[in-house]
ModelCIF file with pLDDT and N, C-alpha, C, O atoms, coordinates in Angstrom:
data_MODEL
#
_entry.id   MODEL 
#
_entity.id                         1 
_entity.type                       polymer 
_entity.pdbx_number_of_molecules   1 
#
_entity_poly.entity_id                      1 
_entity_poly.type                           'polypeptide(L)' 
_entity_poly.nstd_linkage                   no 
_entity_poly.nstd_monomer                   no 
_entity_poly.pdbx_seq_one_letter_code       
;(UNK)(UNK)(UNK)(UNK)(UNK)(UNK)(UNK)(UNK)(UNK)(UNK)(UNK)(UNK)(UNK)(UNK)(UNK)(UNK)
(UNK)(UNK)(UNK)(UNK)(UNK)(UNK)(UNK)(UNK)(UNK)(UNK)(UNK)(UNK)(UNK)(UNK)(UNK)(UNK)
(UNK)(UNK)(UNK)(UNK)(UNK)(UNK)(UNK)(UNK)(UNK)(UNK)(UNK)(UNK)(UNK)
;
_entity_poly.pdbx_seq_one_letter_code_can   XXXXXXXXXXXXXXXXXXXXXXXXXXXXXXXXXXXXXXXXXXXXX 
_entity_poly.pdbx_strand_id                 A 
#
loop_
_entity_poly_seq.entity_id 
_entity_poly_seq.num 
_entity_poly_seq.mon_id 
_entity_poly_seq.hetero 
1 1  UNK n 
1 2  UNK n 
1 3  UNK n 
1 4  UNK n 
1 5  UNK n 
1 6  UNK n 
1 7  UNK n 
1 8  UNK n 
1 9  UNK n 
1 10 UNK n 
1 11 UNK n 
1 12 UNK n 
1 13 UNK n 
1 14 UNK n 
1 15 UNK n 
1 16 UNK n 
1 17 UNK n 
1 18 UNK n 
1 19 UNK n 
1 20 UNK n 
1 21 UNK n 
1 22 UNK n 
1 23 UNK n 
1 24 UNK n 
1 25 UNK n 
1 26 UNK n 
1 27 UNK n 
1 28 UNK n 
1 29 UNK n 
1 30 UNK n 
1 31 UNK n 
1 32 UNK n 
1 33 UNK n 
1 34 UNK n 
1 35 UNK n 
1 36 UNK n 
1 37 UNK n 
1 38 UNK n 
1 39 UNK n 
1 40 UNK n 
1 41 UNK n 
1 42 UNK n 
1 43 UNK n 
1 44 UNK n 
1 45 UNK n 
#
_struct_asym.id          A 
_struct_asym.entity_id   1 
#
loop_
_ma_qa_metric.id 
_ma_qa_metric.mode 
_ma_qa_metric.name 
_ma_qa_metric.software_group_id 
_ma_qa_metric.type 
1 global pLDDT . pLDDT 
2 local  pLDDT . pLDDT 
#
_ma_qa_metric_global.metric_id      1 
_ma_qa_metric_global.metric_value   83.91 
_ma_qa_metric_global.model_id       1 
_ma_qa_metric_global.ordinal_id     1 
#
loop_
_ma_qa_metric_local.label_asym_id 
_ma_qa_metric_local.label_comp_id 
_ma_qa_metric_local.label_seq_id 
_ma_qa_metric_local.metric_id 
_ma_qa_metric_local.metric_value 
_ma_qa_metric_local.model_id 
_ma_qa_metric_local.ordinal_id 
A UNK 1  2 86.00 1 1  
A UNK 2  2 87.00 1 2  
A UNK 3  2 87.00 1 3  
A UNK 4  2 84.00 1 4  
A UNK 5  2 86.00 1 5  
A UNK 6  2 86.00 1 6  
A UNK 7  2 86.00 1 7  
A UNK 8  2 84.00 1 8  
A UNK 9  2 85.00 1 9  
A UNK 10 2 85.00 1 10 
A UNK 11 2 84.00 1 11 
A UNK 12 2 86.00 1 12 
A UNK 13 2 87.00 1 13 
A UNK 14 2 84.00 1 14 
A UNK 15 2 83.00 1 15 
A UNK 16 2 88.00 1 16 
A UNK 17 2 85.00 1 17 
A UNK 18 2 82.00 1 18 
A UNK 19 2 83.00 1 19 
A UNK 20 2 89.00 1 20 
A UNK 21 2 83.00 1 21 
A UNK 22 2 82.00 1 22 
A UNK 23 2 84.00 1 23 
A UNK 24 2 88.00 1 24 
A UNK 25 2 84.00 1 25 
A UNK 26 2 82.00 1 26 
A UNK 27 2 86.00 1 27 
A UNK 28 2 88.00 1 28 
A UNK 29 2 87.00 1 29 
A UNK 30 2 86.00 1 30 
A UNK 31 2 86.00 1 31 
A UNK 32 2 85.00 1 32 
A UNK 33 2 85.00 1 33 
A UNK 34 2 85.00 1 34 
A UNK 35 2 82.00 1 35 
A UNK 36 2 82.00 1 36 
A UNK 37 2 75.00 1 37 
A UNK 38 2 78.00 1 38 
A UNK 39 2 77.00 1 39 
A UNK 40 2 78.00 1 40 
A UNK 41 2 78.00 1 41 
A UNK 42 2 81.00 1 42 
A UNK 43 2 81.00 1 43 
A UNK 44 2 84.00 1 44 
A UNK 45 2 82.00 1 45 
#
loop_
_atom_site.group_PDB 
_atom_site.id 
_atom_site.type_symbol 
_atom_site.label_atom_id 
_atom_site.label_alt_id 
_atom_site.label_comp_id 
_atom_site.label_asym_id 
_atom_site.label_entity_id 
_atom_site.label_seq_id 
_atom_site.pdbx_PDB_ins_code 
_atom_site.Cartn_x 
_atom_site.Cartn_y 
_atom_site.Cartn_z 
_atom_site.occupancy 
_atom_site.B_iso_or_equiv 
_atom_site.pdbx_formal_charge 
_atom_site.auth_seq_id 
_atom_site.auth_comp_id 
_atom_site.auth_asym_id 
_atom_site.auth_atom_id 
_atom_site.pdbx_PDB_model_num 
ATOM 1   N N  . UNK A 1 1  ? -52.125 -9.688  -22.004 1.00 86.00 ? 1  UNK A N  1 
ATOM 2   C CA . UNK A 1 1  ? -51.180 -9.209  -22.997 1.00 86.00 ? 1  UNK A CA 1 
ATOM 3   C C  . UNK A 1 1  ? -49.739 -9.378  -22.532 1.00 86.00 ? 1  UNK A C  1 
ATOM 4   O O  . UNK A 1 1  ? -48.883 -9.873  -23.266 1.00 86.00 ? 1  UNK A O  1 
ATOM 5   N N  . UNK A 1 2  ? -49.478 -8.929  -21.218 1.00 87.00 ? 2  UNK A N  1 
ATOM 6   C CA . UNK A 1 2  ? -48.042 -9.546  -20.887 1.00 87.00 ? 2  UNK A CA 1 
ATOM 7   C C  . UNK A 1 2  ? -47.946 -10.603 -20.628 1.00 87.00 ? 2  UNK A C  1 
ATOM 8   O O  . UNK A 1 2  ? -46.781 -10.962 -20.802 1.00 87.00 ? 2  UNK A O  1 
ATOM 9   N N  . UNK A 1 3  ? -48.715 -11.556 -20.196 1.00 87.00 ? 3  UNK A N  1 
ATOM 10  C CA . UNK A 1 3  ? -48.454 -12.822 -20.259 1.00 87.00 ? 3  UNK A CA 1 
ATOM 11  C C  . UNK A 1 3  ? -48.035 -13.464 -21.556 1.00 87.00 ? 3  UNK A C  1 
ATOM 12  O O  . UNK A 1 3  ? -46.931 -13.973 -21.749 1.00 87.00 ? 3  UNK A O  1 
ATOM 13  N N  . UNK A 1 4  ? -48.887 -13.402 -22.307 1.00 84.00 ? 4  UNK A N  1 
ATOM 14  C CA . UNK A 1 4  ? -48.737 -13.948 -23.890 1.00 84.00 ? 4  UNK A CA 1 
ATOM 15  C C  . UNK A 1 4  ? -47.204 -13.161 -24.609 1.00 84.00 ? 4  UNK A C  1 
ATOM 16  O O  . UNK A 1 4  ? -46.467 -13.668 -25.455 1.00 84.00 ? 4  UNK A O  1 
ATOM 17  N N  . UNK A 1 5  ? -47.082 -12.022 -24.059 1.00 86.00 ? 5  UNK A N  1 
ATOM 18  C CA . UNK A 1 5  ? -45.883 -11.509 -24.895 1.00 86.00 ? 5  UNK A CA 1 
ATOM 19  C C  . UNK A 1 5  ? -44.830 -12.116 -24.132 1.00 86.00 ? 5  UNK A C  1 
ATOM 20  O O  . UNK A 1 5  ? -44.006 -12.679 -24.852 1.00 86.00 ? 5  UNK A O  1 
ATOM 21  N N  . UNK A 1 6  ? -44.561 -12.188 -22.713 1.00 86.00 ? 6  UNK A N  1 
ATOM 22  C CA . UNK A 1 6  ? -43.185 -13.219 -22.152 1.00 86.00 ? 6  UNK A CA 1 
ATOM 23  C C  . UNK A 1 6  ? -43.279 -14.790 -22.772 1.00 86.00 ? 6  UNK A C  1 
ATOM 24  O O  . UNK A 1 6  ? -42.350 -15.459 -23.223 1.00 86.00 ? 6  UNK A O  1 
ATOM 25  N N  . UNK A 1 7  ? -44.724 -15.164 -22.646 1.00 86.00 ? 7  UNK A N  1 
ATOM 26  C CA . UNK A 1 7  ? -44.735 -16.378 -23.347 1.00 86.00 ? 7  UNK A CA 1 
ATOM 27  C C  . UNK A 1 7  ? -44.244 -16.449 -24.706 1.00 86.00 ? 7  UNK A C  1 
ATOM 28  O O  . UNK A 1 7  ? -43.205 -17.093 -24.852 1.00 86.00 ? 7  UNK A O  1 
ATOM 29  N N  . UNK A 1 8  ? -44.637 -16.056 -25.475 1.00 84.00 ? 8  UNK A N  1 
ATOM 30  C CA . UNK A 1 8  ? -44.050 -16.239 -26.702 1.00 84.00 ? 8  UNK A CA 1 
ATOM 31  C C  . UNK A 1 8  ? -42.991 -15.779 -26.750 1.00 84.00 ? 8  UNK A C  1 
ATOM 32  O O  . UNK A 1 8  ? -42.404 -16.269 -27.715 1.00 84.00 ? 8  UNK A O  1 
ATOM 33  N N  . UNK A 1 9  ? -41.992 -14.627 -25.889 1.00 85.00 ? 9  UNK A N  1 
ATOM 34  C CA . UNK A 1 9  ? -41.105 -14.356 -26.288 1.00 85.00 ? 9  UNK A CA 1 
ATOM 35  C C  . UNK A 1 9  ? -39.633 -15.880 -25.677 1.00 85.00 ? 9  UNK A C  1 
ATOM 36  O O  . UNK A 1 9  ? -38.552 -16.288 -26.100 1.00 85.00 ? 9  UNK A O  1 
ATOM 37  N N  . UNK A 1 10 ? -40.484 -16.155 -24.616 1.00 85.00 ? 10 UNK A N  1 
ATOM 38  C CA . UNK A 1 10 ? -39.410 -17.477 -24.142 1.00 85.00 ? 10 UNK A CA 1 
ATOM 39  C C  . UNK A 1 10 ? -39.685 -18.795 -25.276 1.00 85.00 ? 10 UNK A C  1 
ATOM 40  O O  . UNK A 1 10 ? -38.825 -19.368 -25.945 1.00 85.00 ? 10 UNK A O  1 
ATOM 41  N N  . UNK A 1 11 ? -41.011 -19.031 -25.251 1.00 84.00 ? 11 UNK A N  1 
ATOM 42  C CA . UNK A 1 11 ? -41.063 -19.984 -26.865 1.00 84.00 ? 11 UNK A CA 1 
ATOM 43  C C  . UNK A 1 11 ? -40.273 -20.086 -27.987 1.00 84.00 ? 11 UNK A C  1 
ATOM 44  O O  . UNK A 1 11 ? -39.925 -21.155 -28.488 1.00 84.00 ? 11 UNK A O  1 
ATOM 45  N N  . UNK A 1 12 ? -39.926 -18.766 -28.469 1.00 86.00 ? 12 UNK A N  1 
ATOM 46  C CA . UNK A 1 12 ? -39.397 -18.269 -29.331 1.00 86.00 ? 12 UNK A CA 1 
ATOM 47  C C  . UNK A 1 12 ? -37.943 -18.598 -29.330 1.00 86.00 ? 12 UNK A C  1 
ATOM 48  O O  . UNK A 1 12 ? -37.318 -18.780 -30.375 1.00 86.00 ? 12 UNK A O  1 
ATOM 49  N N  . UNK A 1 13 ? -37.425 -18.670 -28.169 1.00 87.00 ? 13 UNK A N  1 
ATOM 50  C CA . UNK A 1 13 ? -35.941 -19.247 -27.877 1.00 87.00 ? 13 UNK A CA 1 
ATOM 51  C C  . UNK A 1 13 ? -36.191 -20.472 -27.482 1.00 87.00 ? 13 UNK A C  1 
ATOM 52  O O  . UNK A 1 13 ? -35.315 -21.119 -28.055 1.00 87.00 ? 13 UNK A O  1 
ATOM 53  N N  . UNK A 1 14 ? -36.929 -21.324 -26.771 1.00 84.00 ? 14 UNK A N  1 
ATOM 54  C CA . UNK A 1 14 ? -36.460 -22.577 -26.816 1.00 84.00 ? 14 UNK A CA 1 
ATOM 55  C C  . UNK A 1 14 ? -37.078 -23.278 -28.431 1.00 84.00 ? 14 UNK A C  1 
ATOM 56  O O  . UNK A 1 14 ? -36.746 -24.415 -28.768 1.00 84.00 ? 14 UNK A O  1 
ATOM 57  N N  . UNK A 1 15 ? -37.616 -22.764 -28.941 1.00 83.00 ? 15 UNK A N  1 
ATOM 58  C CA . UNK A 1 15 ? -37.646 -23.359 -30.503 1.00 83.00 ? 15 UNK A CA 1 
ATOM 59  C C  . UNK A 1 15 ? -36.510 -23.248 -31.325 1.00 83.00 ? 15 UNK A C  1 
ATOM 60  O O  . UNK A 1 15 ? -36.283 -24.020 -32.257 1.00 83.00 ? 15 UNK A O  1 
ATOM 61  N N  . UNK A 1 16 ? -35.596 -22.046 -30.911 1.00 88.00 ? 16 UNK A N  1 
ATOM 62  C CA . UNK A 1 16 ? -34.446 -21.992 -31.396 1.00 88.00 ? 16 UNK A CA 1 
ATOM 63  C C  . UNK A 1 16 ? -33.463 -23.186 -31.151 1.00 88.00 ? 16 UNK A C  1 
ATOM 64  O O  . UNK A 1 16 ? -32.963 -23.857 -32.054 1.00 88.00 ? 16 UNK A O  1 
ATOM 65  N N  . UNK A 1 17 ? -33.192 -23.411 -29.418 1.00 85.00 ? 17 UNK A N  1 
ATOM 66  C CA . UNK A 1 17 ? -32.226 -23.365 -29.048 1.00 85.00 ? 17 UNK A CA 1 
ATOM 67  C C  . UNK A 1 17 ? -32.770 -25.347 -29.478 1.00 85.00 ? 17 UNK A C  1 
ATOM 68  O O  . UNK A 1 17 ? -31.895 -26.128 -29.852 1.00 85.00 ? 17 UNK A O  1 
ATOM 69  N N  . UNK A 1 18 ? -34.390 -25.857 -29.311 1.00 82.00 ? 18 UNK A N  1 
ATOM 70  C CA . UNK A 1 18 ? -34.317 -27.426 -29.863 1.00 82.00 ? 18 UNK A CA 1 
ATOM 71  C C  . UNK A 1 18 ? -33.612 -27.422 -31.272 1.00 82.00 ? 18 UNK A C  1 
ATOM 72  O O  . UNK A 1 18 ? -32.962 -28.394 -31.658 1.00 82.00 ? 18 UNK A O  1 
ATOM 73  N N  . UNK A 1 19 ? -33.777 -26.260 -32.031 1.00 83.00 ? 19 UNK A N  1 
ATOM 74  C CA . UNK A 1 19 ? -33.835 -26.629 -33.490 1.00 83.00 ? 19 UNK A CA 1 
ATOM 75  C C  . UNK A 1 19 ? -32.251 -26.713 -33.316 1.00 83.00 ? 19 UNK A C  1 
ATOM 76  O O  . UNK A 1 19 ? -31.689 -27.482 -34.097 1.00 83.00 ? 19 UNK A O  1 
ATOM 77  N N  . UNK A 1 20 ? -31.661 -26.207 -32.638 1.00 89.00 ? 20 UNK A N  1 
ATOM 78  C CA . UNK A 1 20 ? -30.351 -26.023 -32.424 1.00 89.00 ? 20 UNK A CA 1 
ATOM 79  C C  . UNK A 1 20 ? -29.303 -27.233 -32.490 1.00 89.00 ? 20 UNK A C  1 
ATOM 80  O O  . UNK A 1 20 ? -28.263 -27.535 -33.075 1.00 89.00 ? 20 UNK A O  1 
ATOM 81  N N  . UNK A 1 21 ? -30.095 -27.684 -31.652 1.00 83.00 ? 21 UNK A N  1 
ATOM 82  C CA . UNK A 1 21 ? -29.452 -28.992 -30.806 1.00 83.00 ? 21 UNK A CA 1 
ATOM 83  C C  . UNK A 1 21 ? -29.770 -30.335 -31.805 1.00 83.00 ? 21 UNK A C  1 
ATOM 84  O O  . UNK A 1 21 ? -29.013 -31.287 -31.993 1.00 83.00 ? 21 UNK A O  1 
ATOM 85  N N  . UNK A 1 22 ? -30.765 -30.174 -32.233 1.00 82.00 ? 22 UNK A N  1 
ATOM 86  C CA . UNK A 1 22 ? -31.620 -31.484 -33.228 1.00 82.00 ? 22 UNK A CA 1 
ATOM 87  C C  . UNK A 1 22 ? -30.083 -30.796 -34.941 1.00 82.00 ? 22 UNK A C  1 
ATOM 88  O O  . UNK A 1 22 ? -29.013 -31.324 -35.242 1.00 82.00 ? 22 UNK A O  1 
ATOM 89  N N  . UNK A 1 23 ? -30.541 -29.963 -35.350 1.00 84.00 ? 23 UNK A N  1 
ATOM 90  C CA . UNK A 1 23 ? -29.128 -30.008 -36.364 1.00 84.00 ? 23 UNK A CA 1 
ATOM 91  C C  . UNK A 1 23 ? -27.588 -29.888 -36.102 1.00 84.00 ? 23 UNK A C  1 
ATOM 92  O O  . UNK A 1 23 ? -26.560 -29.997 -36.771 1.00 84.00 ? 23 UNK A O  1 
ATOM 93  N N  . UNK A 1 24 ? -27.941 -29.599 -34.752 1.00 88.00 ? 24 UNK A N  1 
ATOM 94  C CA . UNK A 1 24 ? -26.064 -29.740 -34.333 1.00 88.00 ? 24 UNK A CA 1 
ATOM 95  C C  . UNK A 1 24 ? -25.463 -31.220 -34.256 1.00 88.00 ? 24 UNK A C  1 
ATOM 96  O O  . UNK A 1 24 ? -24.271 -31.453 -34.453 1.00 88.00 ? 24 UNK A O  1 
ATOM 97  N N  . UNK A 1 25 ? -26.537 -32.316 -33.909 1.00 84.00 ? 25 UNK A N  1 
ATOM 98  C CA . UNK A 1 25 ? -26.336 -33.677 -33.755 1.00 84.00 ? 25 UNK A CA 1 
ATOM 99  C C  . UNK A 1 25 ? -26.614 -33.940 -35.294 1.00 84.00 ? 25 UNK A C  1 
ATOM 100 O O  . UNK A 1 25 ? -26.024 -35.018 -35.216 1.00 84.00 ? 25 UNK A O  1 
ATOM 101 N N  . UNK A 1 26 ? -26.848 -33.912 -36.104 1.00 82.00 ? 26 UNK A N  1 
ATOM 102 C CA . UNK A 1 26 ? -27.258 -34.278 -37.301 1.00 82.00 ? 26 UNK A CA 1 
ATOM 103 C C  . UNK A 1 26 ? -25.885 -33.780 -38.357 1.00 82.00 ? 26 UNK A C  1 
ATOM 104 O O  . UNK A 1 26 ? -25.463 -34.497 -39.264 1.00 82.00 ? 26 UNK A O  1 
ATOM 105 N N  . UNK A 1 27 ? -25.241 -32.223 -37.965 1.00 86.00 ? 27 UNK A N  1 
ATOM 106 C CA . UNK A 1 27 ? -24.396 -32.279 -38.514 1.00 86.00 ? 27 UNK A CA 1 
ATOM 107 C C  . UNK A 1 27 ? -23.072 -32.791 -37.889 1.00 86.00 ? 27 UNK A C  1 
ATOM 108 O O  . UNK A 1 27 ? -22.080 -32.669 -38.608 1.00 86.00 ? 27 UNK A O  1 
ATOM 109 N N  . UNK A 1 28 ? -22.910 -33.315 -36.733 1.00 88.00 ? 28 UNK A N  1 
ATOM 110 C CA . UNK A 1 28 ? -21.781 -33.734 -36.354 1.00 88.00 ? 28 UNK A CA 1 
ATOM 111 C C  . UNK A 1 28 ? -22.238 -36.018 -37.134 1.00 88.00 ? 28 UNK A C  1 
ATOM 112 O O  . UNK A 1 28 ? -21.632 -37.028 -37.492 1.00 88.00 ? 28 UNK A O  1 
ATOM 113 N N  . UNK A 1 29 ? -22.756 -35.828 -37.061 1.00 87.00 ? 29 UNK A N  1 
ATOM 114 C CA . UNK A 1 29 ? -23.484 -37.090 -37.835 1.00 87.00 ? 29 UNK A CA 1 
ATOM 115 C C  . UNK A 1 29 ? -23.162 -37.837 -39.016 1.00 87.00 ? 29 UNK A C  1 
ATOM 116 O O  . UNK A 1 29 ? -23.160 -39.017 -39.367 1.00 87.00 ? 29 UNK A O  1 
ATOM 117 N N  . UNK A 1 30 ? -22.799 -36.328 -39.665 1.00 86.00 ? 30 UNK A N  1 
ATOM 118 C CA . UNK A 1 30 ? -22.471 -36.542 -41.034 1.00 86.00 ? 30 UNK A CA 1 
ATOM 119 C C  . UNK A 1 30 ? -20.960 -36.781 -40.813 1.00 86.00 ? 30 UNK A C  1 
ATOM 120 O O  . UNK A 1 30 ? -20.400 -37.555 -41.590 1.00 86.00 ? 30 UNK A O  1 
ATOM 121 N N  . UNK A 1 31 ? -20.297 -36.234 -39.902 1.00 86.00 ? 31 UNK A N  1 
ATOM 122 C CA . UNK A 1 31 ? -18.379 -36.380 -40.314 1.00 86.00 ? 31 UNK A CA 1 
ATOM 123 C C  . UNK A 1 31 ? -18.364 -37.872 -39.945 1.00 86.00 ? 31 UNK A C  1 
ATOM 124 O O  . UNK A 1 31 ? -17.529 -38.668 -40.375 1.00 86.00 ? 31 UNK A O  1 
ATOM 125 N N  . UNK A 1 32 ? -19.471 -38.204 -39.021 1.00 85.00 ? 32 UNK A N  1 
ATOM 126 C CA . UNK A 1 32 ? -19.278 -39.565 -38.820 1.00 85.00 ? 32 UNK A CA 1 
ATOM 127 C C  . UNK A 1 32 ? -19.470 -40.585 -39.835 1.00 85.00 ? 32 UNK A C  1 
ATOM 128 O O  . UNK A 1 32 ? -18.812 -41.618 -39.715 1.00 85.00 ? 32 UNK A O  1 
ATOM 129 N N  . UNK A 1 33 ? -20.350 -40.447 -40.916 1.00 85.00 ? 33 UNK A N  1 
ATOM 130 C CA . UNK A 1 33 ? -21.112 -41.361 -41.869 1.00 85.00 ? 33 UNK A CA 1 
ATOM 131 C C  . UNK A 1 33 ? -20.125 -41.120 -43.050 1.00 85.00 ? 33 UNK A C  1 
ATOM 132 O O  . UNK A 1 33 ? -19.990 -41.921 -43.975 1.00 85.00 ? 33 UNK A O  1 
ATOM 133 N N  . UNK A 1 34 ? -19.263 -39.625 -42.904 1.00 85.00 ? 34 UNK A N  1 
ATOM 134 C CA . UNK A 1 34 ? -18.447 -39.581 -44.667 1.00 85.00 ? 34 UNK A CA 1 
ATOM 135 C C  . UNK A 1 34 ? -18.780 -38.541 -45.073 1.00 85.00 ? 34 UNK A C  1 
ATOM 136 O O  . UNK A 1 34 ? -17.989 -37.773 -45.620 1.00 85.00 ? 34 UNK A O  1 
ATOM 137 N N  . UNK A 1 35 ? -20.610 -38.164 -44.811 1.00 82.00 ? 35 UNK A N  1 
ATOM 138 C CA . UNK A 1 35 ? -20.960 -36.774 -45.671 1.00 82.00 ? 35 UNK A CA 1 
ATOM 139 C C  . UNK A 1 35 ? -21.976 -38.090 -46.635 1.00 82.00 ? 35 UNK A C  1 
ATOM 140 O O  . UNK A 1 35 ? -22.204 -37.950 -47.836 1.00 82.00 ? 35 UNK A O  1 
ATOM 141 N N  . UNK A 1 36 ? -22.354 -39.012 -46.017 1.00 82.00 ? 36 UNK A N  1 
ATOM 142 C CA . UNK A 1 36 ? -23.242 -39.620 -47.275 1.00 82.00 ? 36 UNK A CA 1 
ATOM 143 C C  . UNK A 1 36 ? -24.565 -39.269 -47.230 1.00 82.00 ? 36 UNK A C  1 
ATOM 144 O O  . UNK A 1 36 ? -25.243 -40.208 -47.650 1.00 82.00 ? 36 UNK A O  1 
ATOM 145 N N  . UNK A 1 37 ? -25.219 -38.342 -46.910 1.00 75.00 ? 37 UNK A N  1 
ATOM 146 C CA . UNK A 1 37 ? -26.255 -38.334 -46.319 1.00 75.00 ? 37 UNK A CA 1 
ATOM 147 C C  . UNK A 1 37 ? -27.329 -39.515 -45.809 1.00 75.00 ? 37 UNK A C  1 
ATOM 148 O O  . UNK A 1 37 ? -28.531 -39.427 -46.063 1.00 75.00 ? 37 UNK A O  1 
ATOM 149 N N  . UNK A 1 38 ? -26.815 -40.501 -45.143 1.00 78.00 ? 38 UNK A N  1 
ATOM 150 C CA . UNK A 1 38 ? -27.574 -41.225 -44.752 1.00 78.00 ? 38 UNK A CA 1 
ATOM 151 C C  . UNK A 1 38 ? -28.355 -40.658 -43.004 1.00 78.00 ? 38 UNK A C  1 
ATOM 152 O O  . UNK A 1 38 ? -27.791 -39.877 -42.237 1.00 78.00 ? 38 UNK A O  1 
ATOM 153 N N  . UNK A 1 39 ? -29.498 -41.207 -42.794 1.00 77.00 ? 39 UNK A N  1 
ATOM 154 C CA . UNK A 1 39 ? -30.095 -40.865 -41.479 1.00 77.00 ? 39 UNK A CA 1 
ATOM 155 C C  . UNK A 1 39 ? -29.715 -41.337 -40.486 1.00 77.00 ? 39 UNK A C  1 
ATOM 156 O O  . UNK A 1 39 ? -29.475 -42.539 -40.375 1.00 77.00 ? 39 UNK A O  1 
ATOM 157 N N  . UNK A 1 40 ? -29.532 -40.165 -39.207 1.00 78.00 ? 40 UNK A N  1 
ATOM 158 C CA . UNK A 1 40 ? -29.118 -40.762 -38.289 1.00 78.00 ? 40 UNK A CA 1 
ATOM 159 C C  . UNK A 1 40 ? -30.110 -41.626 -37.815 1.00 78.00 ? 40 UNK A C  1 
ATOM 160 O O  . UNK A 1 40 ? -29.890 -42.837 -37.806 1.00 78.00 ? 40 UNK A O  1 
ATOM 161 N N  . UNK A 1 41 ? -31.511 -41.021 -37.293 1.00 78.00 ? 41 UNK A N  1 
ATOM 162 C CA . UNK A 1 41 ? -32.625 -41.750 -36.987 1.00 78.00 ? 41 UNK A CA 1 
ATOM 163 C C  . UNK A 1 41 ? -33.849 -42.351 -37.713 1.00 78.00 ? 41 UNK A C  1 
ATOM 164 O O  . UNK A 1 41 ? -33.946 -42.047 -38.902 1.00 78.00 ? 41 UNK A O  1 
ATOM 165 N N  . UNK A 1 42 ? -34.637 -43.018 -37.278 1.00 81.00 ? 42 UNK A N  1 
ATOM 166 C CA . UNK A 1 42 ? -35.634 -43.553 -37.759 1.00 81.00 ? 42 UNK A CA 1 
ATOM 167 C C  . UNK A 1 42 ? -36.275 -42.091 -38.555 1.00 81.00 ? 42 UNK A C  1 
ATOM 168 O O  . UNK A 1 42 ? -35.805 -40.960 -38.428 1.00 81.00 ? 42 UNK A O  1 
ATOM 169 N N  . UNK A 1 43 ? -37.412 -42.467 -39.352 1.00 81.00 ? 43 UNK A N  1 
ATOM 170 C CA . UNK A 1 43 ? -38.276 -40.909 -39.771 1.00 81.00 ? 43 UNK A CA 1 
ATOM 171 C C  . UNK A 1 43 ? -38.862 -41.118 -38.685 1.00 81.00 ? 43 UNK A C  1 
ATOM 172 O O  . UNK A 1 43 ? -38.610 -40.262 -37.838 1.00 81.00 ? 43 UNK A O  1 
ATOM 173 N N  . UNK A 1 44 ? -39.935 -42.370 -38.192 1.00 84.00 ? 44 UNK A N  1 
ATOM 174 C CA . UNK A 1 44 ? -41.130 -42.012 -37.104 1.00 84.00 ? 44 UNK A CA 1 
ATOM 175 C C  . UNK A 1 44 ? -40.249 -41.711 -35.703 1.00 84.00 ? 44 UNK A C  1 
ATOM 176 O O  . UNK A 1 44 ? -40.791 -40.815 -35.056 1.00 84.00 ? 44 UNK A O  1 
ATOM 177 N N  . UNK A 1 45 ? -39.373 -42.085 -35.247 1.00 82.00 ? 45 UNK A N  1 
ATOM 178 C CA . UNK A 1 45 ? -38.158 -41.381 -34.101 1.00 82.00 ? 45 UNK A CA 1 
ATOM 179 C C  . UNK A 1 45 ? -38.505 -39.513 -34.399 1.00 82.00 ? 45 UNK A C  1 
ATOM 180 O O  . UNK A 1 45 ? -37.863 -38.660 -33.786 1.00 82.00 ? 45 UNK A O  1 
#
């Protein structure tokens, strides 16, 4: 039970902190492109 509760509780932040990082590059992305929404990356990337 404490294992699983530190585990998930550190999971829980690095899911944050990827999701973080994956839309922080995506919106600095856009000042680059205009705001056209075009993709930065591939979909299968």
């Amino acid at each position: 039970g404490h294992w699983c509760y530190a585990r998930l509780a550190k999971m829980v932040i690095y899911f944050f902190y990827k999701n973080v990082c994956y839309v922080n590059l995506l919106f600095w992305y856009q000042f680059f492109c205009g705001f056209s929404g075009s993709t930065m990356v591939d979909y299968w990337q």
